[in-house]
C-alpha atoms as a PDB file:
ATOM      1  CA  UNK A   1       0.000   0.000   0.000  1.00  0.00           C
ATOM      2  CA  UNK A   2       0.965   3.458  -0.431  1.00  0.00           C
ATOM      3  CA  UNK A   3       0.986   6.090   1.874  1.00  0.00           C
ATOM      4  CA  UNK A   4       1.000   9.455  -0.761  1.00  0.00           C
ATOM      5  CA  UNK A   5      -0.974   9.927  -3.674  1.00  0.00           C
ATOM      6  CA  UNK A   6       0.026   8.870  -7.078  1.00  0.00           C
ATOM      7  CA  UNK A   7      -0.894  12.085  -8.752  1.00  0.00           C
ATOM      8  CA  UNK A   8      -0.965  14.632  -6.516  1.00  0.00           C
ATOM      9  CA  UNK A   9      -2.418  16.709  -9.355  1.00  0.00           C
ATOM     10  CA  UNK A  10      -5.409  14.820  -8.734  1.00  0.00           C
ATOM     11  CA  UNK A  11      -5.699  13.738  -5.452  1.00  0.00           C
ATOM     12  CA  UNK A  12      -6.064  17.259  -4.600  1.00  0.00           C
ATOM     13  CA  UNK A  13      -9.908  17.114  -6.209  1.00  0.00           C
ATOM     14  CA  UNK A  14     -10.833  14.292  -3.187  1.00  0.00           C
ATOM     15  CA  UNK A  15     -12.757  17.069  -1.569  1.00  0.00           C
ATOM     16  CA  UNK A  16     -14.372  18.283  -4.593  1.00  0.00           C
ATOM     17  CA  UNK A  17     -15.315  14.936  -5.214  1.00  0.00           C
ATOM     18  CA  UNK A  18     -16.448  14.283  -1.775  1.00  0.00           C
ATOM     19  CA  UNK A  19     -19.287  16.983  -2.277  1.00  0.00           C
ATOM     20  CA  UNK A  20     -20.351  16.815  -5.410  1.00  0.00           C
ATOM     21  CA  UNK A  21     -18.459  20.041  -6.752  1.00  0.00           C
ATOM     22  CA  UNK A  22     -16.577  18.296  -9.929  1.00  0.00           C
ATOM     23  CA  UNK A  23     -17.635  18.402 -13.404  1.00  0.00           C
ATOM     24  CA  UNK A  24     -18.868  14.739 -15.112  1.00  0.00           C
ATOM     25  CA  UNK A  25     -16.050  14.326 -16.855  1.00  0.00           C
ATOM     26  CA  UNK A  26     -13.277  15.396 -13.764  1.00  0.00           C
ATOM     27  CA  UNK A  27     -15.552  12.917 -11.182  1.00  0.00           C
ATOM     28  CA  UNK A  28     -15.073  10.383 -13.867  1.00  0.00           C
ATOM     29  CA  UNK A  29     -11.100  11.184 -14.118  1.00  0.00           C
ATOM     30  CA  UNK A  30     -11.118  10.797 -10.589  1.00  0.00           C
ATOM     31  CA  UNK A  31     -12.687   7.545 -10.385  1.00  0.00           C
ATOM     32  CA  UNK A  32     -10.174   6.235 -12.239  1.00  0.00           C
ATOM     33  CA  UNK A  33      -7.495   7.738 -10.110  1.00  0.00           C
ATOM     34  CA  UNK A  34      -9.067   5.958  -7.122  1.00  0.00           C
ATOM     35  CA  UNK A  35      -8.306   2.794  -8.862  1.00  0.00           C
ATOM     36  CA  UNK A  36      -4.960   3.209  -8.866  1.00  0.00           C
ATOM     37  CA  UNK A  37      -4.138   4.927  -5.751  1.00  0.00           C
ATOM     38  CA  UNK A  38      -4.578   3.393  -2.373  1.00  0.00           C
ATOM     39  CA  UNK A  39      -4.061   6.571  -0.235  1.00  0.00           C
ATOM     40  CA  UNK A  40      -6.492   8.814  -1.925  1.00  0.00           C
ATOM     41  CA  UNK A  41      -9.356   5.514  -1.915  1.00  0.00           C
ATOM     42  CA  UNK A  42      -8.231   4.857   1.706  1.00  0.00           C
ATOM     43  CA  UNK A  43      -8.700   8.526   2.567  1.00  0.00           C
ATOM     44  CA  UNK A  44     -12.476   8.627   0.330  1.00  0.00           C
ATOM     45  CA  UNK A  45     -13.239   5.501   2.382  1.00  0.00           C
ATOM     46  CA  UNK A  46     -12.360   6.908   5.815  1.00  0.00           C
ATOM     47  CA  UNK A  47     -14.245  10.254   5.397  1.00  0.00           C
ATOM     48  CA  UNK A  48     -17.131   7.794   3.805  1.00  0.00           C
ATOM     49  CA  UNK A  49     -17.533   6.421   7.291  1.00  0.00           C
ATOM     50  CA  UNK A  50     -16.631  10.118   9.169  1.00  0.00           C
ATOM     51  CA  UNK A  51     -19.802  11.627   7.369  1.00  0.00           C
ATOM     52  CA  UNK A  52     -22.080   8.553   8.173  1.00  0.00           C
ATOM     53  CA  UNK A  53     -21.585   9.066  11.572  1.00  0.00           C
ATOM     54  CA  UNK A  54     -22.037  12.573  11.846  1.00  0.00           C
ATOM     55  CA  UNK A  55     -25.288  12.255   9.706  1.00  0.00           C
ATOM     56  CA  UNK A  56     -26.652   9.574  12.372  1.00  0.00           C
ATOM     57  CA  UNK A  57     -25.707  12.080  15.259  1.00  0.00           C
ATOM     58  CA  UNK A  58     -27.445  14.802  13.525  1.00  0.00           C
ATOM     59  CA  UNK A  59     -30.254  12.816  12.806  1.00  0.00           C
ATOM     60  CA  UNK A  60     -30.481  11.470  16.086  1.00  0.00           C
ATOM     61  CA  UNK A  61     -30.253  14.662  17.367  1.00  0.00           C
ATOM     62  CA  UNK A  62     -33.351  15.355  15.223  1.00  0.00           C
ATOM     63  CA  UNK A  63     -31.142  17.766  13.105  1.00  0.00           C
ATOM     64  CA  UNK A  64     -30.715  20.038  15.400  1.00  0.00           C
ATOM     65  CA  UNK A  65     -26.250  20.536  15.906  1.00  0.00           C
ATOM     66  CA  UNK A  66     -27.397  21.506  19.126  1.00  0.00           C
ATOM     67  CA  UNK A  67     -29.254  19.293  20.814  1.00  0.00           C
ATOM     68  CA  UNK A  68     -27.950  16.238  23.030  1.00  0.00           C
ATOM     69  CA  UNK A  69     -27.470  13.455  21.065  1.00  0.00           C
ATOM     70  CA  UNK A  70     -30.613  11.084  21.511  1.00  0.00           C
ATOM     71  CA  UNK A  71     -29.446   7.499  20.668  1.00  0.00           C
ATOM     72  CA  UNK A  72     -25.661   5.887  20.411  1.00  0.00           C
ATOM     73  CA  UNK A  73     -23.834   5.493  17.026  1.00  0.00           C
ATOM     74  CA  UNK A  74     -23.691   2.039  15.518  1.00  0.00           C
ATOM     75  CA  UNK A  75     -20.823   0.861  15.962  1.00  0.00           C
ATOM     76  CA  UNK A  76     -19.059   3.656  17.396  1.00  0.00           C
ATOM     77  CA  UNK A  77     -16.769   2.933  21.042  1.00  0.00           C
ATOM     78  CA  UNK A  78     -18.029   4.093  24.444  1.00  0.00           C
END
């Protein structure tokens, strides 16, 4: 496994990517990149899970940021 990006050039879109910001054609570019570079598919994969688990403590928080957080996360350590 590697530990830096391949191509640099675009592993800097992973954000972009992440929220929906990139054209067709530069998601699609990207895709393939993730094929070919662990550390940018390890690091889509790990903020994959990061954003699931805020989204269930925001929704059990009944979207309010704010608000105690009503039930536990799946999965997540006490």
């Amino acid at each position: 496994m590697n530990d830096s990006c391949v191509d640099p050039g675009l592993g800097r879109l992973l954000v972009e990517y992440e929220c929906g910001l990139l054209s067709p054609g530069e998601a699609f570019r990207f895709e393939v990149h993730l094929l070919d570079c662990d550390a940018c598919f390890r690091d889509l994969v790990q903020d994959t899970a990061v954003a699931a688990v805020l989204a269930h403590r925001l929704a059990a928080r009944g979207g309010d940021p704010h608000s105690p957080a009503a039930a536990p996360v799946p999965g997540a350590r006490s």
